[in-house]
PDB file of N, CA and C in Angstrom:
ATOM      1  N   UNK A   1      -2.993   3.802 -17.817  1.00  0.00           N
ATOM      2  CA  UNK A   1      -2.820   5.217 -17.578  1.00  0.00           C
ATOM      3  C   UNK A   1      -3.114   5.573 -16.117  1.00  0.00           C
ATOM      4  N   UNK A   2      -4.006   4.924 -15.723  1.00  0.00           N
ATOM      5  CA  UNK A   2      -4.837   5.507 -13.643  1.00  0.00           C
ATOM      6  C   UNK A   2      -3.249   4.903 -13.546  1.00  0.00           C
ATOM      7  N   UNK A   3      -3.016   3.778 -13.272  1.00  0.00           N
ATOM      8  CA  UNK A   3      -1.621   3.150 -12.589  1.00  0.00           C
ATOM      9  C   UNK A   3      -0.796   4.062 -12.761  1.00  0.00           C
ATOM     10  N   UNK A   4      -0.429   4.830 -14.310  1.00  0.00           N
ATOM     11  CA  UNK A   4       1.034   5.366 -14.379  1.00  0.00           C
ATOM     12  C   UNK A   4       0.892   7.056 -13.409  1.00  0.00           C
ATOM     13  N   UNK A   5      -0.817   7.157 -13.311  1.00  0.00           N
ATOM     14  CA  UNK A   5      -0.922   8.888 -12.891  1.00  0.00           C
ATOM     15  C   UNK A   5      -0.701   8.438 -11.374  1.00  0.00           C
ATOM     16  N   UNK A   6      -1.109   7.087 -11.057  1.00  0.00           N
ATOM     17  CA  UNK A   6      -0.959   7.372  -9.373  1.00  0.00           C
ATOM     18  C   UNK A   6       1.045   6.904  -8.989  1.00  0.00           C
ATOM     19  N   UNK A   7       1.221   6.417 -10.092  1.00  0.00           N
ATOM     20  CA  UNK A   7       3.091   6.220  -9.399  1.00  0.00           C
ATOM     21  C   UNK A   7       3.454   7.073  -9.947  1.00  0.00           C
ATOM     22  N   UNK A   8       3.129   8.238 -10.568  1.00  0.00           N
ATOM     23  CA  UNK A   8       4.221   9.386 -10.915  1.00  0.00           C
ATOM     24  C   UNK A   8       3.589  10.253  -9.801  1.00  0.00           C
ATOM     25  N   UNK A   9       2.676  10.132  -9.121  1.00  0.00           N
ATOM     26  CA  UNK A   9       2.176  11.517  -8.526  1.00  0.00           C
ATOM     27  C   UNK A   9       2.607  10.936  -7.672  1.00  0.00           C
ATOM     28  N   UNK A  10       3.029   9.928  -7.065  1.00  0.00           N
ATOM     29  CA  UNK A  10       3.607   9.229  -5.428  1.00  0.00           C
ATOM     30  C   UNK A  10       5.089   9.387  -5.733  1.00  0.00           C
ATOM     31  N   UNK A  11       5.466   9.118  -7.317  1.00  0.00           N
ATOM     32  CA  UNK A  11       6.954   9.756  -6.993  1.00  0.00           C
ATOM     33  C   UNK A  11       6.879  11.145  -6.821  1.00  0.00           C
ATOM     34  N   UNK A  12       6.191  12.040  -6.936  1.00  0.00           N
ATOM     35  CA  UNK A  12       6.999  13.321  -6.885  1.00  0.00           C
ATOM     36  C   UNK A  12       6.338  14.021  -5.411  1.00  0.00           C
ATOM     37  N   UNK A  13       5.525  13.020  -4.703  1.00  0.00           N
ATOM     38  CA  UNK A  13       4.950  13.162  -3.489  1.00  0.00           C
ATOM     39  C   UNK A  13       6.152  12.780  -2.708  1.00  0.00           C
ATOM     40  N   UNK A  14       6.865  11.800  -2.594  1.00  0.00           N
ATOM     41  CA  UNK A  14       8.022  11.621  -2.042  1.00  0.00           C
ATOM     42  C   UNK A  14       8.983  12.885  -1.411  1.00  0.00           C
ATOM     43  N   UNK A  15       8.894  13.240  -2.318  1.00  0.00           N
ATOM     44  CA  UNK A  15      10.182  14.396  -2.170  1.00  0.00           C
ATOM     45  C   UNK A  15      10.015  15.625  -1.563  1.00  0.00           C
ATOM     46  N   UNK A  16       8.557  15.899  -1.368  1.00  0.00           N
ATOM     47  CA  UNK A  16       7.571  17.041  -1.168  1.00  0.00           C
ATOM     48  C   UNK A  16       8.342  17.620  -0.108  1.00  0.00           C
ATOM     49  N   UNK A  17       8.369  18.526   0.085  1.00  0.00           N
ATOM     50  CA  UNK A  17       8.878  19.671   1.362  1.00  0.00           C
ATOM     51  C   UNK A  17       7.538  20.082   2.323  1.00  0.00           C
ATOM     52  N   UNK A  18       6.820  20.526   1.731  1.00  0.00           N
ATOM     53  CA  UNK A  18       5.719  21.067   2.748  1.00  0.00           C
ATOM     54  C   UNK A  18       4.668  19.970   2.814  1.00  0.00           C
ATOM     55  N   UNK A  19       3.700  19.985   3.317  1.00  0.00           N
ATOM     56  CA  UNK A  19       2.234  19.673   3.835  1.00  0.00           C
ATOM     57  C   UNK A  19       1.423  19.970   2.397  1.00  0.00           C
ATOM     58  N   UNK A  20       1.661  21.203   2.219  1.00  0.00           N
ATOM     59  CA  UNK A  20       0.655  21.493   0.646  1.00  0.00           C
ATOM     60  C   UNK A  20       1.139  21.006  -0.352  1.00  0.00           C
ATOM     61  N   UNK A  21       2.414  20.907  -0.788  1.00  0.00           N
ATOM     62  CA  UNK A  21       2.841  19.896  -1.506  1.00  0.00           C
ATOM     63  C   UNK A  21       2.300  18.781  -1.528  1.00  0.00           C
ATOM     64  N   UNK A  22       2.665  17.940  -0.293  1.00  0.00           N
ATOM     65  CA  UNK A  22       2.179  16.495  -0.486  1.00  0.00           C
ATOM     66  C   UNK A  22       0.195  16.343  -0.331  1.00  0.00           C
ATOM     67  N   UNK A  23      -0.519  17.041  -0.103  1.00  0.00           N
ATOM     68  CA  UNK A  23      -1.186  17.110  -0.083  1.00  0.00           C
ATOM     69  C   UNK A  23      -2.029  17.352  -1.702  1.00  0.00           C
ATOM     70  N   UNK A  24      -1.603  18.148  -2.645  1.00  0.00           N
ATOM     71  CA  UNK A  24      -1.602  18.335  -4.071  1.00  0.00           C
ATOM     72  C   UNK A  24      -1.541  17.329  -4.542  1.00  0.00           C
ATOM     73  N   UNK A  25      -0.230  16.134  -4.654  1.00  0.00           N
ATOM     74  CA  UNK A  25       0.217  15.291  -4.968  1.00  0.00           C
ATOM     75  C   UNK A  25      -0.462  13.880  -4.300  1.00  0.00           C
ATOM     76  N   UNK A  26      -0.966  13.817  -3.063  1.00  0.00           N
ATOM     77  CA  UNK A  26      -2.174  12.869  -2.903  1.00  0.00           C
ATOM     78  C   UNK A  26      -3.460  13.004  -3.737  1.00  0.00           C
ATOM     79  N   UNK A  27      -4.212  14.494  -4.094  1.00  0.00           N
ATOM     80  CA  UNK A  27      -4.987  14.467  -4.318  1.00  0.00           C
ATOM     81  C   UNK A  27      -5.260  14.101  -6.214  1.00  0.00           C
ATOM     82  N   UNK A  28      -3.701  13.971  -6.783  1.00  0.00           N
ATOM     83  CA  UNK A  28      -3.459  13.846  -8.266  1.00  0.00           C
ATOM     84  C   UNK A  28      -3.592  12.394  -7.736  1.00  0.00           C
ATOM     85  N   UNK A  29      -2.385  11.734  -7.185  1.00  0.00           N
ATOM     86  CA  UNK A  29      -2.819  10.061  -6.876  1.00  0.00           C
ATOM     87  C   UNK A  29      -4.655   9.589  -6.422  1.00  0.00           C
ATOM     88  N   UNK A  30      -5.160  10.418  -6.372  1.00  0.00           N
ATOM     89  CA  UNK A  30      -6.536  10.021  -5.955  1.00  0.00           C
ATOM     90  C   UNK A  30      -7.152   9.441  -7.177  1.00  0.00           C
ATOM     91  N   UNK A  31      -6.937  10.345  -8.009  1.00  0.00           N
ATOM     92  CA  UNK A  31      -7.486  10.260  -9.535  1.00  0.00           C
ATOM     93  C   UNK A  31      -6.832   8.813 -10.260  1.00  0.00           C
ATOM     94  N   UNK A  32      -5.542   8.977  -9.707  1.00  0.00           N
ATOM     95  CA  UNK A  32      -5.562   7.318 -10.336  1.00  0.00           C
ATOM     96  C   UNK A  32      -5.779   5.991  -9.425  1.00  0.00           C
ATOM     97  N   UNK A  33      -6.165   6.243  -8.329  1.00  0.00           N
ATOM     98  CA  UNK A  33      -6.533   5.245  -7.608  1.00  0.00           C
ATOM     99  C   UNK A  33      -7.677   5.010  -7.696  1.00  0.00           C
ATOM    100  N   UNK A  34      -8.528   5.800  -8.039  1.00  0.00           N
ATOM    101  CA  UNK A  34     -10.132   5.765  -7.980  1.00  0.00           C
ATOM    102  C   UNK A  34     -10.835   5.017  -9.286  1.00  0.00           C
ATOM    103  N   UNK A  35      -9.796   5.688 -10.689  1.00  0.00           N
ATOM    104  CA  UNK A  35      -9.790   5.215 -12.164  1.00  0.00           C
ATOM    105  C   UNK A  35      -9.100   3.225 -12.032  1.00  0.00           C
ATOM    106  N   UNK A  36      -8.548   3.510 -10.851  1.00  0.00           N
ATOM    107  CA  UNK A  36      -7.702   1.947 -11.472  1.00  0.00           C
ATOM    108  C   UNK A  36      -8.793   0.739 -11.593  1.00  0.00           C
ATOM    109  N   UNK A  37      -9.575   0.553 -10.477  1.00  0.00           N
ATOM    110  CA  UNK A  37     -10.071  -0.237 -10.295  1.00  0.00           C
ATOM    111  C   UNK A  37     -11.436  -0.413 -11.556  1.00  0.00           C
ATOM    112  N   UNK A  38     -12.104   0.521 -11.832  1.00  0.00           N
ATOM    113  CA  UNK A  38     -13.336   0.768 -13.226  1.00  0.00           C
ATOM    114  C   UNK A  38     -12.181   0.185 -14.333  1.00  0.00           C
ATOM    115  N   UNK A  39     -11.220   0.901 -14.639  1.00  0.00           N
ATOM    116  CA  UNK A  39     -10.337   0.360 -15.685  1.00  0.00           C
ATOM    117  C   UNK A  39      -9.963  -1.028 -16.024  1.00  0.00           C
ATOM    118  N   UNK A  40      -9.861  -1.519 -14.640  1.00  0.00           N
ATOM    119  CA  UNK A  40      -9.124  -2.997 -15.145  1.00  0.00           C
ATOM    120  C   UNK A  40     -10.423  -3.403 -15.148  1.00  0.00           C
ATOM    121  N   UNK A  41     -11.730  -2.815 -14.851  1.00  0.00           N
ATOM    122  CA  UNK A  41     -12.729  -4.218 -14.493  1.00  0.00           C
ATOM    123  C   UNK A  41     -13.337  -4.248 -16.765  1.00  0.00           C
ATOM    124  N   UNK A  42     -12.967  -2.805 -16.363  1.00  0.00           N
ATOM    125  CA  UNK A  42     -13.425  -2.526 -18.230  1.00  0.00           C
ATOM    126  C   UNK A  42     -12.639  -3.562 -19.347  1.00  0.00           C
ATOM    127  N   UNK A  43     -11.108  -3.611 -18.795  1.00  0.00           N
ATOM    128  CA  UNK A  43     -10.171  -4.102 -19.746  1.00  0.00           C
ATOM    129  C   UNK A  43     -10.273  -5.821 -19.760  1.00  0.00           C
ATOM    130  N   UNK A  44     -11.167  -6.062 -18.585  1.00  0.00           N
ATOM    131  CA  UNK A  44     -11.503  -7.565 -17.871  1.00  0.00           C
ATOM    132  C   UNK A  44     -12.538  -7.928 -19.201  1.00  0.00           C
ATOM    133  N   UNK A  45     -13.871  -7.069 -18.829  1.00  0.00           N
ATOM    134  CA  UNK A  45     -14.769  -7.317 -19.838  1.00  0.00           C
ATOM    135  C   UNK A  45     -14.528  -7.513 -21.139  1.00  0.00           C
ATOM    136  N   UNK A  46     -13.793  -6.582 -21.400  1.00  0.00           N
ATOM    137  CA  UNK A  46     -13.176  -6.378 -22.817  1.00  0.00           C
ATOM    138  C   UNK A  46     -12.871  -7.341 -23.273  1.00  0.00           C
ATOM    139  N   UNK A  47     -11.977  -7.889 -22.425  1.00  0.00           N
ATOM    140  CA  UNK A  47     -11.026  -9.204 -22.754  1.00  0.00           C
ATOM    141  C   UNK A  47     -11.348 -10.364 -23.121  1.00  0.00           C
ATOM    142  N   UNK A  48     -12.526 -10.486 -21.997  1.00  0.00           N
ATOM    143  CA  UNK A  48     -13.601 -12.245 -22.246  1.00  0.00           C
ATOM    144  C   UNK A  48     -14.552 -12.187 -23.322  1.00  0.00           C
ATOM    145  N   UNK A  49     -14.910 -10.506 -23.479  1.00  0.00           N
ATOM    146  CA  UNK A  49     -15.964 -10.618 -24.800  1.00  0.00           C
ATOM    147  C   UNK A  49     -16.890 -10.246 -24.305  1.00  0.00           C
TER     148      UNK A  49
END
């Protein structure tokens, strides 16, 4: 889910017209960049037991 919130918020950052736009849309990708890394280390643990 962090992975899919930070490539949908970089796709629609792409296209952005203004400064506040892309700026909105970095700060939604933040949230999944910040989640990615706790996530996989969780899904790591998970995994080995």
């Amino acid at each position: 889910m962090a992975a899919a919130t930070w490539a949908v918020a970089y796709g629609f950052e792409l296209p952005s017209q203004s400064l506040e736009q892309m700026l909105f849309w970095i700060k939604i990708e933040y949230i999944g960049i910040c989640a990615l890394p706790t996530l996989w280390l969780l899904f790591c643990f998970n995994f080995i037991g």
